[in-house]
Structure formats: structure tokens, C-alpha cells
PDB file of N, CA and C in Angstrom:
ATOM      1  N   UNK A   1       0.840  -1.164   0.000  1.00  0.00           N
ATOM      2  CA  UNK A   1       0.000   0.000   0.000  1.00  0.00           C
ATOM      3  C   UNK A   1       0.896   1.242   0.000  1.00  0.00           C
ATOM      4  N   UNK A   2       0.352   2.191  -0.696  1.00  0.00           N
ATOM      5  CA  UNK A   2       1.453   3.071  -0.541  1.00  0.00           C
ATOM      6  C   UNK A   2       0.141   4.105  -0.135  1.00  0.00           C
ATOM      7  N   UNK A   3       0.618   5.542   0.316  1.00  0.00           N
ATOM      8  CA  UNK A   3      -0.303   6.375   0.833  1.00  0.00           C
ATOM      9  C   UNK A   3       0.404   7.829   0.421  1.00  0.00           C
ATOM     10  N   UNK A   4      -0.891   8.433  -0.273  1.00  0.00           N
ATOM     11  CA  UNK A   4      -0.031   9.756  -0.664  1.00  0.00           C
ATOM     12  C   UNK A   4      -1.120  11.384   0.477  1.00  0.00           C
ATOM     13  N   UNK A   5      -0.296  12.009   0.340  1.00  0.00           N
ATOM     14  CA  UNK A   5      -0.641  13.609   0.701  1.00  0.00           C
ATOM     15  C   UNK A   5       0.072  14.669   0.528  1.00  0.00           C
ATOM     16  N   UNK A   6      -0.654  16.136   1.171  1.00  0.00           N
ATOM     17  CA  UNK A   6      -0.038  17.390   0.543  1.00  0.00           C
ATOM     18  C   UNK A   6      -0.404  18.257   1.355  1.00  0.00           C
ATOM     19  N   UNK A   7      -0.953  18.094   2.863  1.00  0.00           N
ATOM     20  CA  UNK A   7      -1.129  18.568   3.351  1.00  0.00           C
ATOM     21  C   UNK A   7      -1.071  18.376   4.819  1.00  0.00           C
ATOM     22  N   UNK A   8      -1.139  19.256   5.920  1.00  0.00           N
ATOM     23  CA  UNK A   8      -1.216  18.459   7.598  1.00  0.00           C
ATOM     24  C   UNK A   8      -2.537  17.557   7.972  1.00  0.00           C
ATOM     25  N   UNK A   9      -4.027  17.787   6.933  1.00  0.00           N
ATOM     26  CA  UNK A   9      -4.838  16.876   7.350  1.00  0.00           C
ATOM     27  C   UNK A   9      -4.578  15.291   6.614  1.00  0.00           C
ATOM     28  N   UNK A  10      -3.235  15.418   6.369  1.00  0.00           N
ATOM     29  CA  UNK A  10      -2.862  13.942   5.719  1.00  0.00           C
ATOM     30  C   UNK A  10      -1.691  13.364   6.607  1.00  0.00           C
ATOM     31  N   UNK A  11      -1.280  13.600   7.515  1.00  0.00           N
ATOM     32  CA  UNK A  11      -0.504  13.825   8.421  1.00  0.00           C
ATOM     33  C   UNK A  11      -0.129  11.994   8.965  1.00  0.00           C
ATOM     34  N   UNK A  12      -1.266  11.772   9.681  1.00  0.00           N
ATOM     35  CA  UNK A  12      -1.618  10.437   9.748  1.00  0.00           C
ATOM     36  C   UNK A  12      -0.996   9.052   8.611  1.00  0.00           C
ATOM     37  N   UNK A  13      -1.053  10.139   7.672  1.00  0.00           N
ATOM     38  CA  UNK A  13      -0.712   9.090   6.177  1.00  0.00           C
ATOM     39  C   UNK A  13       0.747   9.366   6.205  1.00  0.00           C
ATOM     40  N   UNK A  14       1.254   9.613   7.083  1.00  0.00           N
ATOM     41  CA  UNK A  14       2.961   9.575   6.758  1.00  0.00           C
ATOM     42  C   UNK A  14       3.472   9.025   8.012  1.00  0.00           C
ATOM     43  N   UNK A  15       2.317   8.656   8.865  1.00  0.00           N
ATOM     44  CA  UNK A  15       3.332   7.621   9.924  1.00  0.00           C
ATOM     45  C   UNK A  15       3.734   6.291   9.513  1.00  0.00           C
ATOM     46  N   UNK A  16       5.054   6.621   9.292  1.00  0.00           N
ATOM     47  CA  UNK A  16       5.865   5.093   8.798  1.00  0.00           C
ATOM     48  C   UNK A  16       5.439   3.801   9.461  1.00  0.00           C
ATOM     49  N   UNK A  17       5.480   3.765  10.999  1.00  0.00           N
ATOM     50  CA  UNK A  17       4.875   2.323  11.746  1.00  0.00           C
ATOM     51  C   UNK A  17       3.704   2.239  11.367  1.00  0.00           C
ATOM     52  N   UNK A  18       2.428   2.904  10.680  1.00  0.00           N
ATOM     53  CA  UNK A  18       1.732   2.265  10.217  1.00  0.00           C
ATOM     54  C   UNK A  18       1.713   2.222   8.186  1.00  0.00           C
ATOM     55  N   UNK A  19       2.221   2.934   7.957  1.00  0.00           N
ATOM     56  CA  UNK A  19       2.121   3.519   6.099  1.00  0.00           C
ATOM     57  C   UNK A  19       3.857   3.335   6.315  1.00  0.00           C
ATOM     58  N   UNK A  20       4.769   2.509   5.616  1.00  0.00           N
ATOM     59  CA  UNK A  20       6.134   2.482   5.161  1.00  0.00           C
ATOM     60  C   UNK A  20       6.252   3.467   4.054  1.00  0.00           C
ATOM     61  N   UNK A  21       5.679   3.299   3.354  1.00  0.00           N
ATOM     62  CA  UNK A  21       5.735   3.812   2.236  1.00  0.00           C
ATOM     63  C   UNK A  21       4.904   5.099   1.458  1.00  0.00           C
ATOM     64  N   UNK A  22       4.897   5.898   2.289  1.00  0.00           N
ATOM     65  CA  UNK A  22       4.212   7.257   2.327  1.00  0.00           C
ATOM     66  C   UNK A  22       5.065   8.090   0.836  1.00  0.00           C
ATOM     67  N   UNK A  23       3.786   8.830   0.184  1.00  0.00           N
ATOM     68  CA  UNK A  23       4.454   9.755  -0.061  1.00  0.00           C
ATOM     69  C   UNK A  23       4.122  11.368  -0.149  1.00  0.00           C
ATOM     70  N   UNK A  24       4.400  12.435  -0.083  1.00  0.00           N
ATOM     71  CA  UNK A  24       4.295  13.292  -0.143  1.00  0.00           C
ATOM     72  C   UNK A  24       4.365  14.500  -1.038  1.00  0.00           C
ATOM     73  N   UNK A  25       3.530  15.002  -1.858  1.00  0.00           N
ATOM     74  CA  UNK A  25       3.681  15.916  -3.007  1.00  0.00           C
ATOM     75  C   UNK A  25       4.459  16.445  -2.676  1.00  0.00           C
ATOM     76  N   UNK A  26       5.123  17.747  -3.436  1.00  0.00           N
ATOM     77  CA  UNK A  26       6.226  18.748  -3.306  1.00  0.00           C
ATOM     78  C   UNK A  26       5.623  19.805  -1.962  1.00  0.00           C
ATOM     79  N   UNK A  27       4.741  20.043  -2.081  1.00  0.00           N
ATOM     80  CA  UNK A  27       4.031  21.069  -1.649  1.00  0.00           C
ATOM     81  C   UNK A  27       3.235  20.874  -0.372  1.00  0.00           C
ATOM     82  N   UNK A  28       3.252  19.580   0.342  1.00  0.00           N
ATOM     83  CA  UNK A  28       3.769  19.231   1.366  1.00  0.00           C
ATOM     84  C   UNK A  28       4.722  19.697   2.493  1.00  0.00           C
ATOM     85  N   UNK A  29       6.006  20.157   1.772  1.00  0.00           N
ATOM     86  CA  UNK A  29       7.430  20.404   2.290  1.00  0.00           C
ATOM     87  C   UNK A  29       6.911  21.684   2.900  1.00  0.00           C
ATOM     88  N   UNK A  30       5.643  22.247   2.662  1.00  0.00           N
ATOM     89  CA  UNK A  30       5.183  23.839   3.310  1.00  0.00           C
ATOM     90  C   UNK A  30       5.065  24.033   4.721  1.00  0.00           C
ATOM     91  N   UNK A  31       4.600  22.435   5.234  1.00  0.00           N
ATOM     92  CA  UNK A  31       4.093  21.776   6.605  1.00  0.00           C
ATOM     93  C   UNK A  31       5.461  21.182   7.008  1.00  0.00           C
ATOM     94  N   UNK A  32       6.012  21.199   6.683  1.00  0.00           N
ATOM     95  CA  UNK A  32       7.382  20.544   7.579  1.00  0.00           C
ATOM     96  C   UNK A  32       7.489  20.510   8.586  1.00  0.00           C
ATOM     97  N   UNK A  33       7.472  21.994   9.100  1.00  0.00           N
ATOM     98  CA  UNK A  33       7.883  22.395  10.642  1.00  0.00           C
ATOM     99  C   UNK A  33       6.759  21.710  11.436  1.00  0.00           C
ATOM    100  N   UNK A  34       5.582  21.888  10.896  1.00  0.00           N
ATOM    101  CA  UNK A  34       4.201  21.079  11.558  1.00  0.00           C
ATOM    102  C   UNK A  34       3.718  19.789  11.731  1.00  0.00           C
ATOM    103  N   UNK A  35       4.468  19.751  11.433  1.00  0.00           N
ATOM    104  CA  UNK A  35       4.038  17.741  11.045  1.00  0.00           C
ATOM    105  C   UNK A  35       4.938  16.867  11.908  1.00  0.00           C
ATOM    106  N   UNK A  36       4.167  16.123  12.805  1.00  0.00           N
ATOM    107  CA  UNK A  36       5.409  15.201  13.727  1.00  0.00           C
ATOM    108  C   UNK A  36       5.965  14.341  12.948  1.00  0.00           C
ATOM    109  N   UNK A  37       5.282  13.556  11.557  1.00  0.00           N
ATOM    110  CA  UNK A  37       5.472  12.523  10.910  1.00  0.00           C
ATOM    111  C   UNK A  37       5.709  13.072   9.488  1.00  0.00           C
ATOM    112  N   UNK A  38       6.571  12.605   9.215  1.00  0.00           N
ATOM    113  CA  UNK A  38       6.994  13.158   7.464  1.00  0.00           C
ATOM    114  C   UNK A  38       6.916  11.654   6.479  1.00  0.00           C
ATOM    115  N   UNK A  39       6.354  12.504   5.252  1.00  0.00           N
ATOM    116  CA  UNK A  39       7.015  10.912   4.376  1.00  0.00           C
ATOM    117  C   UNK A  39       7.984  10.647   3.695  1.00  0.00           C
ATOM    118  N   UNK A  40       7.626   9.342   3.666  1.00  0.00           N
ATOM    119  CA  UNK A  40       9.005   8.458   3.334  1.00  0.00           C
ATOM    120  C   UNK A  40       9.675   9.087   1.957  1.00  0.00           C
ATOM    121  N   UNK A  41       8.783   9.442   1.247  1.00  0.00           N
ATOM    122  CA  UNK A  41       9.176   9.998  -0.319  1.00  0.00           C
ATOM    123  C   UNK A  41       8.551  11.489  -0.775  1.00  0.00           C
ATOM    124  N   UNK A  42       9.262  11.975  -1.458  1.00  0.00           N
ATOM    125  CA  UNK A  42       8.922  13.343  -1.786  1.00  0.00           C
ATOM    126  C   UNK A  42       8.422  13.605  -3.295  1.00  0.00           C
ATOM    127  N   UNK A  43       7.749  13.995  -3.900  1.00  0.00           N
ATOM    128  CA  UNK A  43       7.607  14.357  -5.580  1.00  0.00           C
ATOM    129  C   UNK A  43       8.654  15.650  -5.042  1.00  0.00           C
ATOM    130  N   UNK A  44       9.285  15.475  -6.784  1.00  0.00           N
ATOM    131  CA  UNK A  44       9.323  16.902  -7.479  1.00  0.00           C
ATOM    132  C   UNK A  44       8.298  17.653  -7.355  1.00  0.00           C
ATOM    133  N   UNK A  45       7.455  17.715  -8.145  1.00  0.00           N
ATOM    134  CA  UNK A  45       6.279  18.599  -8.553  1.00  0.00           C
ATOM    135  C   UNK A  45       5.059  18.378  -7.645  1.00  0.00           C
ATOM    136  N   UNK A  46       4.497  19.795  -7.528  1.00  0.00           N
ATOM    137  CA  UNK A  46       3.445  19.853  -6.671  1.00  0.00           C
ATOM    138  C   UNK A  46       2.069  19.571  -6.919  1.00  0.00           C
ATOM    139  N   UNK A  47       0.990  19.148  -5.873  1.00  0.00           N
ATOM    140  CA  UNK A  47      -0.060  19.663  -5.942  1.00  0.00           C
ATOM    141  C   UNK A  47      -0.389  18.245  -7.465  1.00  0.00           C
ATOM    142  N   UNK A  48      -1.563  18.294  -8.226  1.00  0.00           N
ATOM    143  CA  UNK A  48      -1.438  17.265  -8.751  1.00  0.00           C
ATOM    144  C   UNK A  48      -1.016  16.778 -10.167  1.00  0.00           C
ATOM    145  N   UNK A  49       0.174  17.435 -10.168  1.00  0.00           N
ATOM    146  CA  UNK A  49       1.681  17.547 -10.949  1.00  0.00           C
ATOM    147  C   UNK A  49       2.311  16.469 -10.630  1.00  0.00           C
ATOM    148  N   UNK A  50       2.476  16.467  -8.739  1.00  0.00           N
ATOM    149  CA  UNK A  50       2.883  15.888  -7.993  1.00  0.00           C
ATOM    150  C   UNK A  50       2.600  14.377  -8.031  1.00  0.00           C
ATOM    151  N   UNK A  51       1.585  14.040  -8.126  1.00  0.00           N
ATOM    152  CA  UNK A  51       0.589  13.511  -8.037  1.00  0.00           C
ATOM    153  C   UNK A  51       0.530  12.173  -9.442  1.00  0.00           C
ATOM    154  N   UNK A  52       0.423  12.650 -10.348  1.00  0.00           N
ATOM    155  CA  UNK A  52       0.766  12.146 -11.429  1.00  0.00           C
ATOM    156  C   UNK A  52       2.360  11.828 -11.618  1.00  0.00           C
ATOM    157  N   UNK A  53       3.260  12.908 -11.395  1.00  0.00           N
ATOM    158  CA  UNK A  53       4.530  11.931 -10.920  1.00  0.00           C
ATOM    159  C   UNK A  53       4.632  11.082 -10.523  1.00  0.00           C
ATOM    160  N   UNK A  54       3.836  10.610  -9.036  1.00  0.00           N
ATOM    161  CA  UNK A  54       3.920   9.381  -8.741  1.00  0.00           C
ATOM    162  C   UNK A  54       3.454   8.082  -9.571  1.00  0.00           C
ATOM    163  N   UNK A  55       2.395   8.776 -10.352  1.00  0.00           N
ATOM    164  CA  UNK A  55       1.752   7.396 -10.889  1.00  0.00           C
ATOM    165  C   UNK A  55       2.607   7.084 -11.983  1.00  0.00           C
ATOM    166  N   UNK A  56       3.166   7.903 -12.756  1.00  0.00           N
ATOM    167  CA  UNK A  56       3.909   7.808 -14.343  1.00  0.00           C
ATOM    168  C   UNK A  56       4.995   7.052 -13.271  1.00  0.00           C
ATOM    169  N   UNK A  57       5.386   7.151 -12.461  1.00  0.00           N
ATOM    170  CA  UNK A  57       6.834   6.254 -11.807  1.00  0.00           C
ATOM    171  C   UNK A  57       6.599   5.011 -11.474  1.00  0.00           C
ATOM    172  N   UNK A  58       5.402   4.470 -11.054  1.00  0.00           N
ATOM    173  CA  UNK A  58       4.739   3.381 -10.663  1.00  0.00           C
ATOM    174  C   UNK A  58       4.169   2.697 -12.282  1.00  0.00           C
ATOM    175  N   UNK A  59       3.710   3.131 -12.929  1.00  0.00           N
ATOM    176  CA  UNK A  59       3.226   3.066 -14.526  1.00  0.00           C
ATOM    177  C   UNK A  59       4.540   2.457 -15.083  1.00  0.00           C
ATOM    178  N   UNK A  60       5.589   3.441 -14.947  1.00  0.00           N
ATOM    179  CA  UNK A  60       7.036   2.322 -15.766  1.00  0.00           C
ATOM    180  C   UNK A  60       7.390   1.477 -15.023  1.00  0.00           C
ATOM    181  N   UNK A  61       7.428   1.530 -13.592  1.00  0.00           N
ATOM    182  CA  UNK A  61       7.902   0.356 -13.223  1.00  0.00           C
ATOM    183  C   UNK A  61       7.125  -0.835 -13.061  1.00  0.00           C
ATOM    184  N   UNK A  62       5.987  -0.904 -13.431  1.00  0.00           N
ATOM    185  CA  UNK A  62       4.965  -1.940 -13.652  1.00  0.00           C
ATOM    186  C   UNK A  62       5.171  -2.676 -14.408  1.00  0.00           C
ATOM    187  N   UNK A  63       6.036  -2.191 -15.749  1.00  0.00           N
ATOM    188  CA  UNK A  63       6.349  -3.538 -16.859  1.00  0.00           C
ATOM    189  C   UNK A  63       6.907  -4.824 -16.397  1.00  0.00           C
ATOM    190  N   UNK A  64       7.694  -4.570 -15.224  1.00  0.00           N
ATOM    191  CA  UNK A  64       8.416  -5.896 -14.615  1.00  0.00           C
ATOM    192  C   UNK A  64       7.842  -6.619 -13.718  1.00  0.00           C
ATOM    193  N   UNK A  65       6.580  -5.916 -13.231  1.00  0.00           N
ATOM    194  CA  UNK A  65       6.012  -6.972 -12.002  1.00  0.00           C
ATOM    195  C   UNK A  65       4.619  -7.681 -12.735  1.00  0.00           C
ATOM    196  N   UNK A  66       4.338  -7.238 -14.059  1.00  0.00           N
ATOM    197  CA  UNK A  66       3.237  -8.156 -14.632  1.00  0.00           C
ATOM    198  C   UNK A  66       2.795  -7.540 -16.312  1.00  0.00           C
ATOM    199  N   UNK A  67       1.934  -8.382 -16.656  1.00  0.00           N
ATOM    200  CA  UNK A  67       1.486  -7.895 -17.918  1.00  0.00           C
ATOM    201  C   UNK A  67      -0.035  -6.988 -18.001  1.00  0.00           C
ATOM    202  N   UNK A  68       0.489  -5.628 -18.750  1.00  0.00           N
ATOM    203  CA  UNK A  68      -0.685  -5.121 -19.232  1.00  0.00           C
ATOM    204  C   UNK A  68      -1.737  -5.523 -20.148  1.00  0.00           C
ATOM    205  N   UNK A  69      -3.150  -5.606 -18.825  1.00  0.00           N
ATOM    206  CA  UNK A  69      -4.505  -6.092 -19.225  1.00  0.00           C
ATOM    207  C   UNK A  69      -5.288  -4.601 -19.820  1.00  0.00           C
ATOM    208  N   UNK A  70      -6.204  -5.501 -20.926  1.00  0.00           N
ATOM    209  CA  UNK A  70      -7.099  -4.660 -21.360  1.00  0.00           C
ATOM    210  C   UNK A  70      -8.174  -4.701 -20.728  1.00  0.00           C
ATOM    211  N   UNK A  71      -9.226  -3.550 -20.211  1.00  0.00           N
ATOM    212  CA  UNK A  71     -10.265  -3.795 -19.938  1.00  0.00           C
ATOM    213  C   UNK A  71     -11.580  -4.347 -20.570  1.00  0.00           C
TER     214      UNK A  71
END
């Protein structure tokens, strides 16, 4: 599972003992000082720039863990 946000009401979604694999838009990094829990990973790009970064990164690396189905 991975868990994304961009803000402090996502806060929750970046505690590692429960979410390892958090990640956090760019624009995120605004809340830094506020946030007891940070995530594990950062986008470049913000907001849902950000957002789609993650998926186009998950999208290529998908060729190796299975084959693309048609709906």
C-alpha cells in the first residue's frame, strides 16, 4: 500500500509504523515544521503535478512486475 498527501490533514498518512511507504507531493514540504510525521518519499512537482509523478513512476515500473490487461 502506498499512501499519498499534501497537506497536515494527511498527516496520519505519513506515519511510517503504520504507512512504510508514504508519499508526499512537493508542496507538502510547506508543513514541515508542523508535522510530527513526514514521508518516506517526496515528488518533485506539486499539488497534482505531484501527483501524477507518482503514478507515471509506478506506470514504468509496472512492466516488470506483470502484464498489461485490457479492460
Amino acid at each position: 500500500m502506498i499512501t499519498v498527501g499534501d497537506s497536515p490533514n494527511d498527516e496520519s498518512l505519513f506515519d511510517a509504523s503504520r504507512f512504510p511507504h508514504s508519499v508526499g507531493v512537493a508542496n507538502s514540504q510547506h508543513y514541515r515544521e508542523q508535522l510530527v510525521h513526514h514521508p518516506t518519499y517526496v515528488t518533485d512537482a506539486a499539488e497534482v503535478e505531484g501527483f501524477c509523478e507518482l503514478v507515471r513512476s509506478l506506470l514504468n515500473s509496472a512492466g516488470t512486475v506483470g502484464k498489461k490487461r485490457r479492460a
